[in-house]
PDB file of N, CA and C in Angstrom:
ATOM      1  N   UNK A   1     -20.150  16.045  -1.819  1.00  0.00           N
ATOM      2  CA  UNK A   1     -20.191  16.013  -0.374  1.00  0.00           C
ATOM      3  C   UNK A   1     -18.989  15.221   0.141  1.00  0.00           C
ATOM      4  N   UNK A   2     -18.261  16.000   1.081  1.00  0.00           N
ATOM      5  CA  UNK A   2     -17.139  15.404   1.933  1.00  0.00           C
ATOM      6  C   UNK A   2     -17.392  13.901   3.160  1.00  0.00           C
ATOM      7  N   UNK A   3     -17.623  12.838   2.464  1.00  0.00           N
ATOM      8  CA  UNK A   3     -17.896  11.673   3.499  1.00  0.00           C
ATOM      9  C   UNK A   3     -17.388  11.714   4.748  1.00  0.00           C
ATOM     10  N   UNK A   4     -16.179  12.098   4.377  1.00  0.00           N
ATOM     11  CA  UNK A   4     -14.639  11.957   5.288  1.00  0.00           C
ATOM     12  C   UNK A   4     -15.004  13.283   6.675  1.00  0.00           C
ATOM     13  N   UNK A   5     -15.414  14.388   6.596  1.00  0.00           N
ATOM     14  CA  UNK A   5     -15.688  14.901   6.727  1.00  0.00           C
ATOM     15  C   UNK A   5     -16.528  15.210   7.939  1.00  0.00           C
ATOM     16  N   UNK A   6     -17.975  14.436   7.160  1.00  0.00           N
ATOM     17  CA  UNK A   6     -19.441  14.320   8.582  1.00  0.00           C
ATOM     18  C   UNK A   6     -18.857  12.878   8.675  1.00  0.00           C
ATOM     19  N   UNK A   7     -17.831  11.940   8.742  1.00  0.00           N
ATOM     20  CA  UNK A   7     -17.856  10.884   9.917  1.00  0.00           C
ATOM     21  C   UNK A   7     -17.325  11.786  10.769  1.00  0.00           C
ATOM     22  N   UNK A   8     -16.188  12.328  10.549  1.00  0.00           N
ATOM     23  CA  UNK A   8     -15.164  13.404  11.554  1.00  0.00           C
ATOM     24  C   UNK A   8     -16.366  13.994  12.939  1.00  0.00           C
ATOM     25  N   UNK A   9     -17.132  14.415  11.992  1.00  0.00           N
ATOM     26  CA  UNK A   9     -18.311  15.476  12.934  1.00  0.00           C
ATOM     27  C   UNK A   9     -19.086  14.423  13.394  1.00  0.00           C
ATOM     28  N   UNK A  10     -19.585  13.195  12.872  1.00  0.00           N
ATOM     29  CA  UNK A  10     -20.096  12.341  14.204  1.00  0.00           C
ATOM     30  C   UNK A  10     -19.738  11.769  14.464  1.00  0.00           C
ATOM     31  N   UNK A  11     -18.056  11.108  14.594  1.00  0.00           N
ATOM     32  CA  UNK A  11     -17.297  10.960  15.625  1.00  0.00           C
ATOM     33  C   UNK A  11     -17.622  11.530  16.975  1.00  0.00           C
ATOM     34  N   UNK A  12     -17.112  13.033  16.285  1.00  0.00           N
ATOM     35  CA  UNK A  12     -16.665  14.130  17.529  1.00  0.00           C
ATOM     36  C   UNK A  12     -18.257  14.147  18.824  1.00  0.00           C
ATOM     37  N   UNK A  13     -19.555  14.068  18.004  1.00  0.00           N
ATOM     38  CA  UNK A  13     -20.905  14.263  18.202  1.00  0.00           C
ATOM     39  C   UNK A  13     -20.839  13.037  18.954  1.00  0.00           C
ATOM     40  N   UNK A  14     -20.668  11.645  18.176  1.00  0.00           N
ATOM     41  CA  UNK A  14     -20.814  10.291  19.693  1.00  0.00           C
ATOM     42  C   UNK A  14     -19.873  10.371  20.620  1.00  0.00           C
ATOM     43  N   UNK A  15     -18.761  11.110  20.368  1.00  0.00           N
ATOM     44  CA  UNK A  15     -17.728  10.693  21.823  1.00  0.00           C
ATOM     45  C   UNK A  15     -18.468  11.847  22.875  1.00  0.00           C
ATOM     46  N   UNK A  16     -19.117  13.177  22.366  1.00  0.00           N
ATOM     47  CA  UNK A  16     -19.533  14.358  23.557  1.00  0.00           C
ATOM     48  C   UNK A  16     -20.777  13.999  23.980  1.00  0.00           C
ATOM     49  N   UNK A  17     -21.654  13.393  23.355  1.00  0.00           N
ATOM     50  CA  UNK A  17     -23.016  12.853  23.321  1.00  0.00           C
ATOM     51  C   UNK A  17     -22.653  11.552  24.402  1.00  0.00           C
ATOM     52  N   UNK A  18     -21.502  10.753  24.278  1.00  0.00           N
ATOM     53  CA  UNK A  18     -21.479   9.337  25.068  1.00  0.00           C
ATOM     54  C   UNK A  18     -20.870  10.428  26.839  1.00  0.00           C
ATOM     55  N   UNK A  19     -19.993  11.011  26.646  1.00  0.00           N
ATOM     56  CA  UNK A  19     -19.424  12.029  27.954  1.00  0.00           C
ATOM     57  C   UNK A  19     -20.701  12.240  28.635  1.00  0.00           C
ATOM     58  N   UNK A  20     -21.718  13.072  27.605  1.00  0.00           N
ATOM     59  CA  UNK A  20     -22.928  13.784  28.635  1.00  0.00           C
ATOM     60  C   UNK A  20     -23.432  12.739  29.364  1.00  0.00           C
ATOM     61  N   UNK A  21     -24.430  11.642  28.340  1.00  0.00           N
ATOM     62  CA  UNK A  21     -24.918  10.193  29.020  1.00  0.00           C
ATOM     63  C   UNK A  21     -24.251   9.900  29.810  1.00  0.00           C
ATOM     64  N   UNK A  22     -22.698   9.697  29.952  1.00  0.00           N
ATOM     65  CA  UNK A  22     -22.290   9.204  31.594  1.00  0.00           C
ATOM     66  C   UNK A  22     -22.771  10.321  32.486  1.00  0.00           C
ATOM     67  N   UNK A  23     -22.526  11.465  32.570  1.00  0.00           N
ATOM     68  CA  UNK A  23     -22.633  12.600  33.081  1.00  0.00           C
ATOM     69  C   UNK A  23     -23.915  12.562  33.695  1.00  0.00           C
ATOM     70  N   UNK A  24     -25.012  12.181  32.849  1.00  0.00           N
ATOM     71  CA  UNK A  24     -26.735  12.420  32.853  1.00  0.00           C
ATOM     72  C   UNK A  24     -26.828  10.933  33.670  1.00  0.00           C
ATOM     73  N   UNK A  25     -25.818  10.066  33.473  1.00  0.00           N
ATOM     74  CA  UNK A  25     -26.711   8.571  34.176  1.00  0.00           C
ATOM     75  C   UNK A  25     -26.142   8.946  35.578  1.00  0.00           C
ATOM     76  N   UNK A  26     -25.600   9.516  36.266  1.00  0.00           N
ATOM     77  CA  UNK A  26     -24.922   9.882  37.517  1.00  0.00           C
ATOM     78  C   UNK A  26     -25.718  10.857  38.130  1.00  0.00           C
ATOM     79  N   UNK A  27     -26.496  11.914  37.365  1.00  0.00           N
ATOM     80  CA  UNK A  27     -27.133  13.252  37.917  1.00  0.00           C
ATOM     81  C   UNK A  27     -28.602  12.694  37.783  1.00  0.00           C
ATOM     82  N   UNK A  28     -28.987  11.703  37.006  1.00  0.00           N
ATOM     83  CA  UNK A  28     -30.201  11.047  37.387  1.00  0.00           C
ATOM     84  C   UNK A  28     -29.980  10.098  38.781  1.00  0.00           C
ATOM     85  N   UNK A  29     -29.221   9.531  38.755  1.00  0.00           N
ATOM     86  CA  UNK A  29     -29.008   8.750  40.067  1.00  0.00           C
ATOM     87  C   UNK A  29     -28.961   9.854  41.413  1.00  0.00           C
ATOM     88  N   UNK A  30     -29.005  10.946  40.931  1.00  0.00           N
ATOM     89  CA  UNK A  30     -28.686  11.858  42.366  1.00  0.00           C
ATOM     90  C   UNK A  30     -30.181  12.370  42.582  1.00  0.00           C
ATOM     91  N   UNK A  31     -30.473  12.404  41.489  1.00  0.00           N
ATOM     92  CA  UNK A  31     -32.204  12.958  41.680  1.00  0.00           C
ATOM     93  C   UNK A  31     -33.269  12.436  42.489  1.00  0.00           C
ATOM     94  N   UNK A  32     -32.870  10.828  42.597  1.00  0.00           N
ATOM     95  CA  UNK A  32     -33.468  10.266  42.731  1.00  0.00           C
ATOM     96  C   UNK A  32     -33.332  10.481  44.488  1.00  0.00           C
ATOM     97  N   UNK A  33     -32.304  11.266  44.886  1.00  0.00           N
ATOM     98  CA  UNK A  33     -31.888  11.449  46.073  1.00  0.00           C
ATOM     99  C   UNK A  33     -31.822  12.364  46.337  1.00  0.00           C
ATOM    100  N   UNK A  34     -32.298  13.428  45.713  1.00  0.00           N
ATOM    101  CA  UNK A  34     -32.778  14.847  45.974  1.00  0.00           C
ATOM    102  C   UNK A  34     -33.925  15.205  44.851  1.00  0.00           C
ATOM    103  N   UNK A  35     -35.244  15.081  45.002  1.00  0.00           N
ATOM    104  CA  UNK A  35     -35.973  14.834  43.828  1.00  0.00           C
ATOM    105  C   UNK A  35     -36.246  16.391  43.190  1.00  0.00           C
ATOM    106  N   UNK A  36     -35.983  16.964  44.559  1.00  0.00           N
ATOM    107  CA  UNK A  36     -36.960  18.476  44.809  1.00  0.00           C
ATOM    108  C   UNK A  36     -35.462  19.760  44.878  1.00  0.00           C
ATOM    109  N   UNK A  37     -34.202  19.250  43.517  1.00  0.00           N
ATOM    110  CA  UNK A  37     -32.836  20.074  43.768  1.00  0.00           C
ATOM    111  C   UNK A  37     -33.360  20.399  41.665  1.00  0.00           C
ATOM    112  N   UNK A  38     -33.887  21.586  42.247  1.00  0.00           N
ATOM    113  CA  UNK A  38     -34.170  22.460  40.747  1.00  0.00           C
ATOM    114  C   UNK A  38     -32.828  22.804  39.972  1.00  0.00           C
ATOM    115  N   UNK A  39     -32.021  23.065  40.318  1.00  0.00           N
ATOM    116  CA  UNK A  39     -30.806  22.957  39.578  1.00  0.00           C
ATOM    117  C   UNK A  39     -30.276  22.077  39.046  1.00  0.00           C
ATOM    118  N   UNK A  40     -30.498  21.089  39.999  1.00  0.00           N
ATOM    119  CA  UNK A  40     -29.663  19.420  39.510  1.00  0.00           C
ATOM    120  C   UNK A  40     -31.074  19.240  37.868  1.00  0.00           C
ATOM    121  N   UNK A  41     -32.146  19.324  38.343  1.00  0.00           N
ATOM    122  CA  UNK A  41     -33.224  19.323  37.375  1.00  0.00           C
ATOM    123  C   UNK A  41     -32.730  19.615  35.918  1.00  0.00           C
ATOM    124  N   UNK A  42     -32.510  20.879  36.139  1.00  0.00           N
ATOM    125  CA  UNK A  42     -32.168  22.016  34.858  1.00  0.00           C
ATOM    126  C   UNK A  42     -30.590  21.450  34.446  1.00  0.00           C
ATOM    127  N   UNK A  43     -29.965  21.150  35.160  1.00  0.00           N
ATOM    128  CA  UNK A  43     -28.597  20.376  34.254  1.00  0.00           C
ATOM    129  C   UNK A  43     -29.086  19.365  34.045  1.00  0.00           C
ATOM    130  N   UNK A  44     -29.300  18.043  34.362  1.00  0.00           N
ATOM    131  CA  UNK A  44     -30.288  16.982  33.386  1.00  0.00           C
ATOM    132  C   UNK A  44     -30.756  17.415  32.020  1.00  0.00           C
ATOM    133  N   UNK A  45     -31.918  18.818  31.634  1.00  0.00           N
ATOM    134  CA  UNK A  45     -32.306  18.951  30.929  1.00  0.00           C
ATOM    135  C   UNK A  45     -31.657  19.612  29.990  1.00  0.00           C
ATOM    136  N   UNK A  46     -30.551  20.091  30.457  1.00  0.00           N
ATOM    137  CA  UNK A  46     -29.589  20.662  29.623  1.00  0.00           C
ATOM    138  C   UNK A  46     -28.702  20.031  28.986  1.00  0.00           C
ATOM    139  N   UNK A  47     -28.933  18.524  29.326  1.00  0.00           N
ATOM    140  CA  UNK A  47     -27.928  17.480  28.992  1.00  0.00           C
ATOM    141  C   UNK A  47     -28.637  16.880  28.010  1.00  0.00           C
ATOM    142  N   UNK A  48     -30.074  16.619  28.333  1.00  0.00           N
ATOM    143  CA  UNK A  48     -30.504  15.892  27.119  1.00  0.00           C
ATOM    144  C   UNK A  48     -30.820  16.910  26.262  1.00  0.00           C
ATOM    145  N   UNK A  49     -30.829  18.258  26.040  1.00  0.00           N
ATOM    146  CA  UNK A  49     -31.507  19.169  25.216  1.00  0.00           C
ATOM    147  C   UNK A  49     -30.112  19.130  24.418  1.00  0.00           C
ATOM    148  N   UNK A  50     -29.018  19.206  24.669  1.00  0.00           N
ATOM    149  CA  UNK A  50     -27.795  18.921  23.720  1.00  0.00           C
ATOM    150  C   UNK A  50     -27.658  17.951  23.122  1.00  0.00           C
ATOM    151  N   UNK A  51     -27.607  16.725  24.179  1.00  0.00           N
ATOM    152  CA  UNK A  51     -27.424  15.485  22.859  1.00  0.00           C
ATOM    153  C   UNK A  51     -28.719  15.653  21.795  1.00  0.00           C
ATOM    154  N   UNK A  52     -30.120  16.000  22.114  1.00  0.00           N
ATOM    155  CA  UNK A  52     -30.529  16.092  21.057  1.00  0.00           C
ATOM    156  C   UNK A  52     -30.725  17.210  19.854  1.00  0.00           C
ATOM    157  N   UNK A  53     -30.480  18.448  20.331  1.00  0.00           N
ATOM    158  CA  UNK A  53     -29.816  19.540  19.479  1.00  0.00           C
ATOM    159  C   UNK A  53     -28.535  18.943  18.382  1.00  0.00           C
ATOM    160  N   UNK A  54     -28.416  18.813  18.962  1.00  0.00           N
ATOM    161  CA  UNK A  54     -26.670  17.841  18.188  1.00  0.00           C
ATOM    162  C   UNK A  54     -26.859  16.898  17.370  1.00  0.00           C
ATOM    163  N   UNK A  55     -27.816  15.620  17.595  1.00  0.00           N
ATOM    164  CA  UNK A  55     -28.496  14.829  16.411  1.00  0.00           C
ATOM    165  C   UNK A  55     -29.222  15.225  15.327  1.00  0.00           C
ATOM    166  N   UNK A  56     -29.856  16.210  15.614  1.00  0.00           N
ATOM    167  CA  UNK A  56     -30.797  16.989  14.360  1.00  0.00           C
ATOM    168  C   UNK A  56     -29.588  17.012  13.001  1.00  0.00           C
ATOM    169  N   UNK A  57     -28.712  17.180  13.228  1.00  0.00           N
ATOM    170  CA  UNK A  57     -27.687  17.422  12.012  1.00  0.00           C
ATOM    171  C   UNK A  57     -27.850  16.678  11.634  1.00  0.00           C
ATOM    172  N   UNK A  58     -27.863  14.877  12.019  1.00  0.00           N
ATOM    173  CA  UNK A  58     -28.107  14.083  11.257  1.00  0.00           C
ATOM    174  C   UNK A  58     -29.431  13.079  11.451  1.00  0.00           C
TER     175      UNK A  58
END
């Protein structure tokens, strides 16, 4: 097994995973100011359904 390799890939996985979380701590803060914006909803959940799709690898 290539060590060198899966750090590379969870590198790449914490720097897109840390992007979304800023992303998700900003669109939760908006929710809170539009509680009832079903779209804003569904990108939230699309944010955490990736970072955790993406951890399962490891």
């Amino acid at each position: 097994m290539d060590f060198g390799l899966d750090a590379e890939i969870l590198d790449d996985f914490l720097i897109e995973a840390g992007e979304i979380l800023d992303l998700l701590s900003e669109q939760l803060i908006q929710l809170e100011q539009a509680p009832n914006d079903a779209d804003l909803l569904n990108s939230i959940f699309r944010g955490f359904h990736t970072v955790k799709g993406g951890g399962l690898v490891f």
